[in-house]
Protein backbone atom coordinates (compact mmCIF):
# COMPACT_ATOMS: atom_id res chain seq x y z
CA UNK A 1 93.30 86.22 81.77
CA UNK A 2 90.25 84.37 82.89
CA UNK A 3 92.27 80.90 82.81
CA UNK A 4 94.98 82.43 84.67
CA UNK A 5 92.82 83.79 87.11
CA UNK A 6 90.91 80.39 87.85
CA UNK A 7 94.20 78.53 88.10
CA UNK A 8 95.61 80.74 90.67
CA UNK A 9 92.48 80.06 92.62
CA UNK A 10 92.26 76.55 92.70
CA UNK A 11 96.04 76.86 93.69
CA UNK A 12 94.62 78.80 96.94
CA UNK A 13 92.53 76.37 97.07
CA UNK A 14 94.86 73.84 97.51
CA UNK A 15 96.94 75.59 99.46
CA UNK A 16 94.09 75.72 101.96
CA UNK A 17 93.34 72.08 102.10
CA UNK A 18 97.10 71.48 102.61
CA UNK A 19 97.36 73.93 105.60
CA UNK A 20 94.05 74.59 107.19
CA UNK A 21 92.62 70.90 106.40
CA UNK A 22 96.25 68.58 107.45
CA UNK A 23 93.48 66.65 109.40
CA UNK A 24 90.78 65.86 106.84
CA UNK A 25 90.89 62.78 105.24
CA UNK A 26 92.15 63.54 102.10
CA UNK A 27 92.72 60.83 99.15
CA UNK A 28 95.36 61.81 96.32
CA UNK A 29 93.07 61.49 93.06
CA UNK A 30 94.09 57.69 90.97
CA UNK A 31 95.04 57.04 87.58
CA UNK A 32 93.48 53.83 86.22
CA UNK A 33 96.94 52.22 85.69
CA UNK A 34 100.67 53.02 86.48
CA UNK A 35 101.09 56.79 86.20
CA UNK A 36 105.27 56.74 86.19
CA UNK A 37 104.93 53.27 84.08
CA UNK A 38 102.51 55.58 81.63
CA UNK A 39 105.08 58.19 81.32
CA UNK A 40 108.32 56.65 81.58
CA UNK A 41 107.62 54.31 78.46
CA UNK A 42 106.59 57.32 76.28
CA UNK A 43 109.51 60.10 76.84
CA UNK A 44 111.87 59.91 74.17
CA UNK A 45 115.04 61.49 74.68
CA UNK A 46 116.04 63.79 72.35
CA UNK A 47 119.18 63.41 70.87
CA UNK A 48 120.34 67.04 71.49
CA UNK A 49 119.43 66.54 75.00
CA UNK A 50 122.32 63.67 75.39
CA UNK A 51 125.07 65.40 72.86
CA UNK A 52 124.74 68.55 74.76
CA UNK A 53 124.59 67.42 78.75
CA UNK A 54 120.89 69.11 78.86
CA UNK A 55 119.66 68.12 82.10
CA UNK A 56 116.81 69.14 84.83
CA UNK A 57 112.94 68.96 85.85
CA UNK A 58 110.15 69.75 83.66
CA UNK A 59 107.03 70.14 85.65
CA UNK A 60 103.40 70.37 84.29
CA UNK A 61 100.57 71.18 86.58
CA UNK A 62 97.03 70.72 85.94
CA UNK A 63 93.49 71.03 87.35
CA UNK A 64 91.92 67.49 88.23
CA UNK A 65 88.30 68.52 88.61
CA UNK A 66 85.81 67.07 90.90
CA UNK A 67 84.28 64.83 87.50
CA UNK A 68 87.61 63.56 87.04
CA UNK A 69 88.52 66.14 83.67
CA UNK A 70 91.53 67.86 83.39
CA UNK A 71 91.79 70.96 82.29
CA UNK A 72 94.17 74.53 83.38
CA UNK A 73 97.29 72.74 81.79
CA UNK A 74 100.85 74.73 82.75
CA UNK A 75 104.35 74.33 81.78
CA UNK A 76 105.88 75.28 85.28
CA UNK A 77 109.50 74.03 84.26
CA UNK A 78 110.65 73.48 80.43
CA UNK A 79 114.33 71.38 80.67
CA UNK A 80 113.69 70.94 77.28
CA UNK A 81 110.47 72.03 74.99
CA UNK A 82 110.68 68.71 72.97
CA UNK A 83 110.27 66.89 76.44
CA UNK A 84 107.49 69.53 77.78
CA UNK A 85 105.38 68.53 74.18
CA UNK A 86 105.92 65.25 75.06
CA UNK A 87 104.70 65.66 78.56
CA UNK A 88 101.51 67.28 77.38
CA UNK A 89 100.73 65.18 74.64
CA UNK A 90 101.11 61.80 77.70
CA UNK A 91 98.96 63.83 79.86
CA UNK A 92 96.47 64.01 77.40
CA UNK A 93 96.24 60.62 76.74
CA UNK A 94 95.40 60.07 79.89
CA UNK A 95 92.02 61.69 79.79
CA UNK A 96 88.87 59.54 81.29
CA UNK A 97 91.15 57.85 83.22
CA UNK A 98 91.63 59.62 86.59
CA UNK A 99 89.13 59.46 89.97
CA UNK A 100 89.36 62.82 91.73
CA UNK A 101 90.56 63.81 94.55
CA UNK A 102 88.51 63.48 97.97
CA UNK A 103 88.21 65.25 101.36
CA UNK A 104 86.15 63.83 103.68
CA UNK A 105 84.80 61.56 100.95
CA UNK A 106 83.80 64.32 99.27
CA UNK A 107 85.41 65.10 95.57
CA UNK A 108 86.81 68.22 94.85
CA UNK A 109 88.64 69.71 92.36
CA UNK A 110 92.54 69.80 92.80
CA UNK A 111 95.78 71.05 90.75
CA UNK A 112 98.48 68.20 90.65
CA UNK A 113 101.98 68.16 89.30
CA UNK A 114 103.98 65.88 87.36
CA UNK A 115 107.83 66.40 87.38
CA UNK A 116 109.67 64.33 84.77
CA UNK A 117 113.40 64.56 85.90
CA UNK A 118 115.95 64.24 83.40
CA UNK A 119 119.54 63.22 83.62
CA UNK A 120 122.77 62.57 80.94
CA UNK A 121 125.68 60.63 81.93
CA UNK A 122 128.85 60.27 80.53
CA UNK A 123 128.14 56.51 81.05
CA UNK A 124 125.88 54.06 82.11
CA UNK A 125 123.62 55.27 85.13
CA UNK A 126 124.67 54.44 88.31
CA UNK A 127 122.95 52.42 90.25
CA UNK A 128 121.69 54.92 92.58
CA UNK A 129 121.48 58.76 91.87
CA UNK A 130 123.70 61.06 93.41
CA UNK A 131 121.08 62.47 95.33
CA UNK A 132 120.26 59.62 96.62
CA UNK A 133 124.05 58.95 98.02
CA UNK A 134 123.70 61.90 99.40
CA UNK A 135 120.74 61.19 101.58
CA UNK A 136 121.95 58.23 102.74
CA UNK A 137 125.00 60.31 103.89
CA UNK A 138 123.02 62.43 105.82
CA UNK A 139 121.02 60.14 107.52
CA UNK A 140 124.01 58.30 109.00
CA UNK A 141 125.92 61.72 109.83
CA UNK A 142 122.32 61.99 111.66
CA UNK A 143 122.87 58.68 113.20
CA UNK A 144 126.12 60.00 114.84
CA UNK A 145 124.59 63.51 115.77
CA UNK A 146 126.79 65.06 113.24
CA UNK A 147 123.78 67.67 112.20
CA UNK A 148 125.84 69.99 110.49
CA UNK A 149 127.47 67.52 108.26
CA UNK A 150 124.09 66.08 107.62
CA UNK A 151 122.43 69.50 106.49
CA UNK A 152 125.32 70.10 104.27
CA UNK A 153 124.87 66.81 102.77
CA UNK A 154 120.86 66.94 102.53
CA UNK A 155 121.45 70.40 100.85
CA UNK A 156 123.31 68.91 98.20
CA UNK A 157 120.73 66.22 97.65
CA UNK A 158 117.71 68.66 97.45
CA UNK A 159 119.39 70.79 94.83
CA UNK A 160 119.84 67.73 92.43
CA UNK A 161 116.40 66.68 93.46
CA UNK A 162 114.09 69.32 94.00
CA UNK A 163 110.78 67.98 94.66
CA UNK A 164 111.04 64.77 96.67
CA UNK A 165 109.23 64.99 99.83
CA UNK A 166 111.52 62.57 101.83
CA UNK A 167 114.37 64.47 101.27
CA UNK A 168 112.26 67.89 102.88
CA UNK A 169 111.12 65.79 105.98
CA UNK A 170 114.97 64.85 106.55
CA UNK A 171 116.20 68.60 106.18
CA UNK A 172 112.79 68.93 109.07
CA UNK A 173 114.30 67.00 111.37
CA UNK A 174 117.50 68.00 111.06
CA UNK A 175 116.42 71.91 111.57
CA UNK A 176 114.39 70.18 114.78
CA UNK A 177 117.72 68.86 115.82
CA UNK A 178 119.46 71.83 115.40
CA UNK A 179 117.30 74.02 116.98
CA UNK A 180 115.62 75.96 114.23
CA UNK A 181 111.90 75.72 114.82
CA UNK A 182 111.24 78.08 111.64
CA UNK A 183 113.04 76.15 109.26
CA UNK A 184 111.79 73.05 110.26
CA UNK A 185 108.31 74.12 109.84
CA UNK A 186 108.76 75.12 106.26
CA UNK A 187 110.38 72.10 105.00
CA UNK A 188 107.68 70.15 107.07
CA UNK A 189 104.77 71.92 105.26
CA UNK A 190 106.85 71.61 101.93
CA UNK A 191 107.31 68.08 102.24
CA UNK A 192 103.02 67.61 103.00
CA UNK A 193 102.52 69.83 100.26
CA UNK A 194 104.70 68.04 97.86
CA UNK A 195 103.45 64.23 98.79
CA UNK A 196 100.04 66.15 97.91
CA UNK A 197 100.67 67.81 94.70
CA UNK A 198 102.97 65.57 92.88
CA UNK A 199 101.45 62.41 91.28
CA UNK A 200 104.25 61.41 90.08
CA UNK A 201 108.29 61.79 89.70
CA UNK A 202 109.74 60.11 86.32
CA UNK A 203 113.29 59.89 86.18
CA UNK A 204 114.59 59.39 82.38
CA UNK A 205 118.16 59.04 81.82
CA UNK A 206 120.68 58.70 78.95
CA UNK A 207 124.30 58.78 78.57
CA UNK A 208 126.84 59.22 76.14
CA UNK A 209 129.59 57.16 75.12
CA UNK A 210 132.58 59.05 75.44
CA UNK A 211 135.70 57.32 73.49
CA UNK A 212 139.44 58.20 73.27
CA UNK A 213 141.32 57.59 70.37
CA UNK A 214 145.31 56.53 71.04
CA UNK A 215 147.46 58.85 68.45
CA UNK A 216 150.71 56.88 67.46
């Protein structure tokens, strides 16, 4: 109870920072070497994960403290609890390697995210996401004041790609465009939360082979 408790405060915590502080000079805590690079060379995809089309986000938060220790470890997301172990066990190996997080070069202690996004094909990847496509859709439909079209298209993208703060600041200025103040507030203070929290988004990816066999 105690643990929860404490996490759920620093989480107000942040949220403060994020909303009453968008002024302070505040620098995203740094891993002593390439944080996706760290993670992306230790997943290994399980093979059930490929056979059966298992795909989606798996998001661990933690507490970076104002030493640099982590500590308040959460599975937010679990696409698969052979990837969340493996998640847990990286971030743990990453111990005595962070510098916390500052506000007005002051440290303080923060809760951070790391979503590890995982997608199957039924063939090599492409060589850019679908979400990705998609945004690049809606920023021409933008181009030619077609903000309806856009939306629809940014929508799409967001679903397959939940926590990318680009994607949120598009979607912004698209509610902007189309009027809808409220809207584009949230997805403004999303995006600003998002490029806070997250330290990193790893994208692993596998495919299956599919084969057909000619009877005859």
């Amino acid at each position: 109870m105690k643990k929860t408790m404490l996490f759920t405060l620093v989480c107000v915590l942040n949220l403060s920072y994020l909303v009453g502080q968008e002024d302070a000079a505040f620098i995203k805590a740094r891993f002593d070497g390439n944080i996706n690079k760290h993670f992306a060379t230790r997943i290994k995809i399980p093979i059930d994960v490929t056979e059966n089309y298992i795909q989606g986000n798996t998001v661990i938060s933690f507490k970076l403290s104002k030493d640099g220790e982590i500590s308040s470890v959460v599975v937010d997301e679990n696409s698969h609890v052979s990837i969340a172990e493996q998640a847990l066990s990286i971030l743990k190996s990453t111990e005595g390697r962070w510098r916390p997080t500052q506000v007005n070069n002051e440290p303080i202690d923060f809760v951070y995210k790391i979503v590890i996004n995982n997608k199957v094909y039924s063939g090599p990847p492409p060589a850019k996401s679908e979400s990705i496509v998609l945004k690049e859709k809606s920023e021409k439909k933008i181009e030619k004041e077609q903000y309806e079209k856009a939306l629809r298209y940014i929508d799409k993208a967001i679903k397959l790609d939940l926590y990318k703060p680009p994607y949120y600041k598009i979607r912004s200025q698209i509610y902007t465009l189309l009027n809808m103040p409220n809207e584009s507030e949230k997805d403004r203070l999303r995006a600003m939360r998002y490029e806070k929290e997250i330290i990193t988004i790893v994208n692993v990816s596998s495919y299956k082979i599919v084969t057909t066999r000619r009877i005859g």
